[in-house]
Structures are given as structure tokens and as C-alpha cells.
Protein backbone atom coordinates (compact mmCIF):
# COMPACT_ATOMS: atom_id res chain seq x y z
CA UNK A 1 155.44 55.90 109.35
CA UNK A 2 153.99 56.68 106.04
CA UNK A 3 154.08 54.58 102.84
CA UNK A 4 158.15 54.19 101.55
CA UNK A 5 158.08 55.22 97.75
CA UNK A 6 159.00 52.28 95.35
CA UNK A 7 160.44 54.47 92.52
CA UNK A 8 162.52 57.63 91.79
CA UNK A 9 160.40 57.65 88.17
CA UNK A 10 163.78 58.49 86.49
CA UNK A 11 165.55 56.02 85.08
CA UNK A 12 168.87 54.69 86.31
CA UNK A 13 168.24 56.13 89.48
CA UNK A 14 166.82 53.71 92.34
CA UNK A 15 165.50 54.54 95.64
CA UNK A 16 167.41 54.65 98.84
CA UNK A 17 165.80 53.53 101.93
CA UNK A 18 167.77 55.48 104.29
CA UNK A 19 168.62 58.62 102.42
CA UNK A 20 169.14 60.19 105.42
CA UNK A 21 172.26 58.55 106.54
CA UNK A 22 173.43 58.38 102.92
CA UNK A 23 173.46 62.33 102.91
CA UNK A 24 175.11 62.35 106.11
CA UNK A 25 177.85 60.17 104.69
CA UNK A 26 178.25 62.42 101.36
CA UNK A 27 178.35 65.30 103.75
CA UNK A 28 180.52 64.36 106.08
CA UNK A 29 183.16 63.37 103.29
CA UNK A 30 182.68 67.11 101.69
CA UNK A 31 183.13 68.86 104.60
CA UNK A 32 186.40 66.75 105.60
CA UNK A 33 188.07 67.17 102.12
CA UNK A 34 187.26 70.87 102.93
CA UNK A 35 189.59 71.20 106.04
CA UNK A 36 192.88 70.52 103.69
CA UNK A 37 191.98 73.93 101.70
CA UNK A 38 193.25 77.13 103.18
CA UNK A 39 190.62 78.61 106.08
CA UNK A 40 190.96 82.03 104.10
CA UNK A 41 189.73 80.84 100.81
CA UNK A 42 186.52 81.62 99.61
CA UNK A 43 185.87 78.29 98.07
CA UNK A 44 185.96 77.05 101.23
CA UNK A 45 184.42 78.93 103.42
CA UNK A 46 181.41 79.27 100.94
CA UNK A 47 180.98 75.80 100.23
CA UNK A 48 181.42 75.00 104.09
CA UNK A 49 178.33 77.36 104.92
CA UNK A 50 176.15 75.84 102.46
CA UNK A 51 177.26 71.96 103.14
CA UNK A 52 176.77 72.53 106.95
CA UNK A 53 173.42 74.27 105.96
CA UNK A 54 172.27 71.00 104.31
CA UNK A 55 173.95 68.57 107.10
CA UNK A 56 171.91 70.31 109.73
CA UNK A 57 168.57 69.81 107.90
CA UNK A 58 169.26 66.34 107.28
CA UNK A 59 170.05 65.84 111.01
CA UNK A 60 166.53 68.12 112.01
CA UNK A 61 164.15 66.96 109.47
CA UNK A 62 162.98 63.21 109.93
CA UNK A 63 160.14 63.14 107.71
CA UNK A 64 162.15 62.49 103.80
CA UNK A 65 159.42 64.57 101.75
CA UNK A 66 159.80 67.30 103.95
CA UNK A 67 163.80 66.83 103.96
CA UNK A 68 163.09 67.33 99.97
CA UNK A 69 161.39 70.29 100.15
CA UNK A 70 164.24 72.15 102.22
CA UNK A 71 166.94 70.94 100.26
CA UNK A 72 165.40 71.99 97.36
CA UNK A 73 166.99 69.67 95.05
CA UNK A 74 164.94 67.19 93.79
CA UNK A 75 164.10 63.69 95.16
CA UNK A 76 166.72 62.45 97.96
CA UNK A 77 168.07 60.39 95.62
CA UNK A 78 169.14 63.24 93.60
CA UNK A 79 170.63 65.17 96.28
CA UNK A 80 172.26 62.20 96.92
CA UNK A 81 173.35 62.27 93.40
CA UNK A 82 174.58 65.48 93.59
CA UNK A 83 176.97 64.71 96.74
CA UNK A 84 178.57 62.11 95.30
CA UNK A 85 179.72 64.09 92.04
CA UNK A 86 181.07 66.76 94.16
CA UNK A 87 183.37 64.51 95.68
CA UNK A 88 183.62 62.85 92.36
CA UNK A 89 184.45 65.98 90.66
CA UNK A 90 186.79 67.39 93.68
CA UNK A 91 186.12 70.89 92.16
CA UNK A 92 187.98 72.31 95.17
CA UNK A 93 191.06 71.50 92.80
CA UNK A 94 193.29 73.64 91.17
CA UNK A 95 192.12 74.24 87.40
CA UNK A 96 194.27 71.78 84.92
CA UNK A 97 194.75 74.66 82.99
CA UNK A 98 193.45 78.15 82.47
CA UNK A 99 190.46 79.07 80.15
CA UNK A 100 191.45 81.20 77.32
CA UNK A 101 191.14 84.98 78.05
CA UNK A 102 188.27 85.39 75.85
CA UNK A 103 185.89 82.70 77.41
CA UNK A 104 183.74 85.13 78.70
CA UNK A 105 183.32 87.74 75.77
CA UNK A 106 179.95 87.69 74.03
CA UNK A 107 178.86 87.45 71.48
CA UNK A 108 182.10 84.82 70.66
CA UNK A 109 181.56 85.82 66.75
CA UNK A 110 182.80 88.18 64.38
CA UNK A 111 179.97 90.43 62.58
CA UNK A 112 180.91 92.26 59.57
């Protein structure tokens, strides 16, 4: 076993010694929130492919750094990180309410 890093090096965010089982928790919890949305809708099915994507390379890849590198986001920690605020967030919600029509024109000023 190599040396365990003792730092992140960003603040607030500490390391996790088994980040591993961590991201099989986080994904685990996605992916079972996921089975209340309708099997037709795209959120779903999109998210499902990517999560179970992820969940397989955290049960392949032993080796953390190299976990890292095929997850592509960041340290463990912050993949970790970014787990929890999807469930936090539970973007597979219904909006609270709709954007305003224009949201997407641009420029969003008026030139005269």
C-alpha cells in the first residue's frame, strides 16, 4: 500500500480514508432515489447511465489516485462532495416555479 495523503490542500475539506466506500454509499443513495422517477424520463435514464458509470469504477479501481483520474473530478473528496449535493439538491425535483420566458435570450439588454 502506498503512502495515505494527509491533506485535500483545500480548505474545509478533510480527507477520507475510505473514499471508496463513501462513494459507494453516495451512489447507492442516487441511484435508489432514481427508481421513484418515471423509467421513460430522460432525467433518469441519463443520470442512471452516468451514476452506474461511476459506481462501477469505484467497485474496479482499488488504487484511489487512479480512481481520481477516471472519475475525473477532482480529489475523492470532491467527488465525494459532489454526491452528497446531488442528493442534497434532489434536482430530480419538479422546478418550484418556471423561469421567465426570456431567461435564455442574449444579450438580456436593450441597445438603442
Amino acid at each position: 500500500a502506498g503512502v495515505l495523503k494527509t491533506t485535500t490542500g483545500l480548505v474545509g475539506l478533510a480527507v477520507y480514508n475510505t473514499p471508496h466506500e463513501r462513494l459507494r454509499i453516495m451512489y447507492t443513495k442516487i441511484l435508489e432515489v432514481l427508481e421513484d422517477i418515471s423509467k421513460n424520463a430522460a432525467y433518469r435514464k441519463y443520470t442512471e447511465q452516468i451514476i452506474n458509470e461511476k459506481l462501477a469504477m469505484v467497485k474496479a479501481e482499488p488504487d484511489v489516485q487512479e480512481l481520481e483520474d477516471q472519475l475525473q473530478g477532482g480529489q475523492s473528496e470532491e467527488v465525494i462532495l459532489q454526491a452528497r449535493k446531488m442528493v442534497q439538491w434532489k434536482t430530480w425535483e419538479p422546478v418550484v416555479e418556471e423561469p421567465p420566458a426570456d431567461q435564455r435570450k442574449w444579450p438580456n439588454i436593450i441597445i438603442k
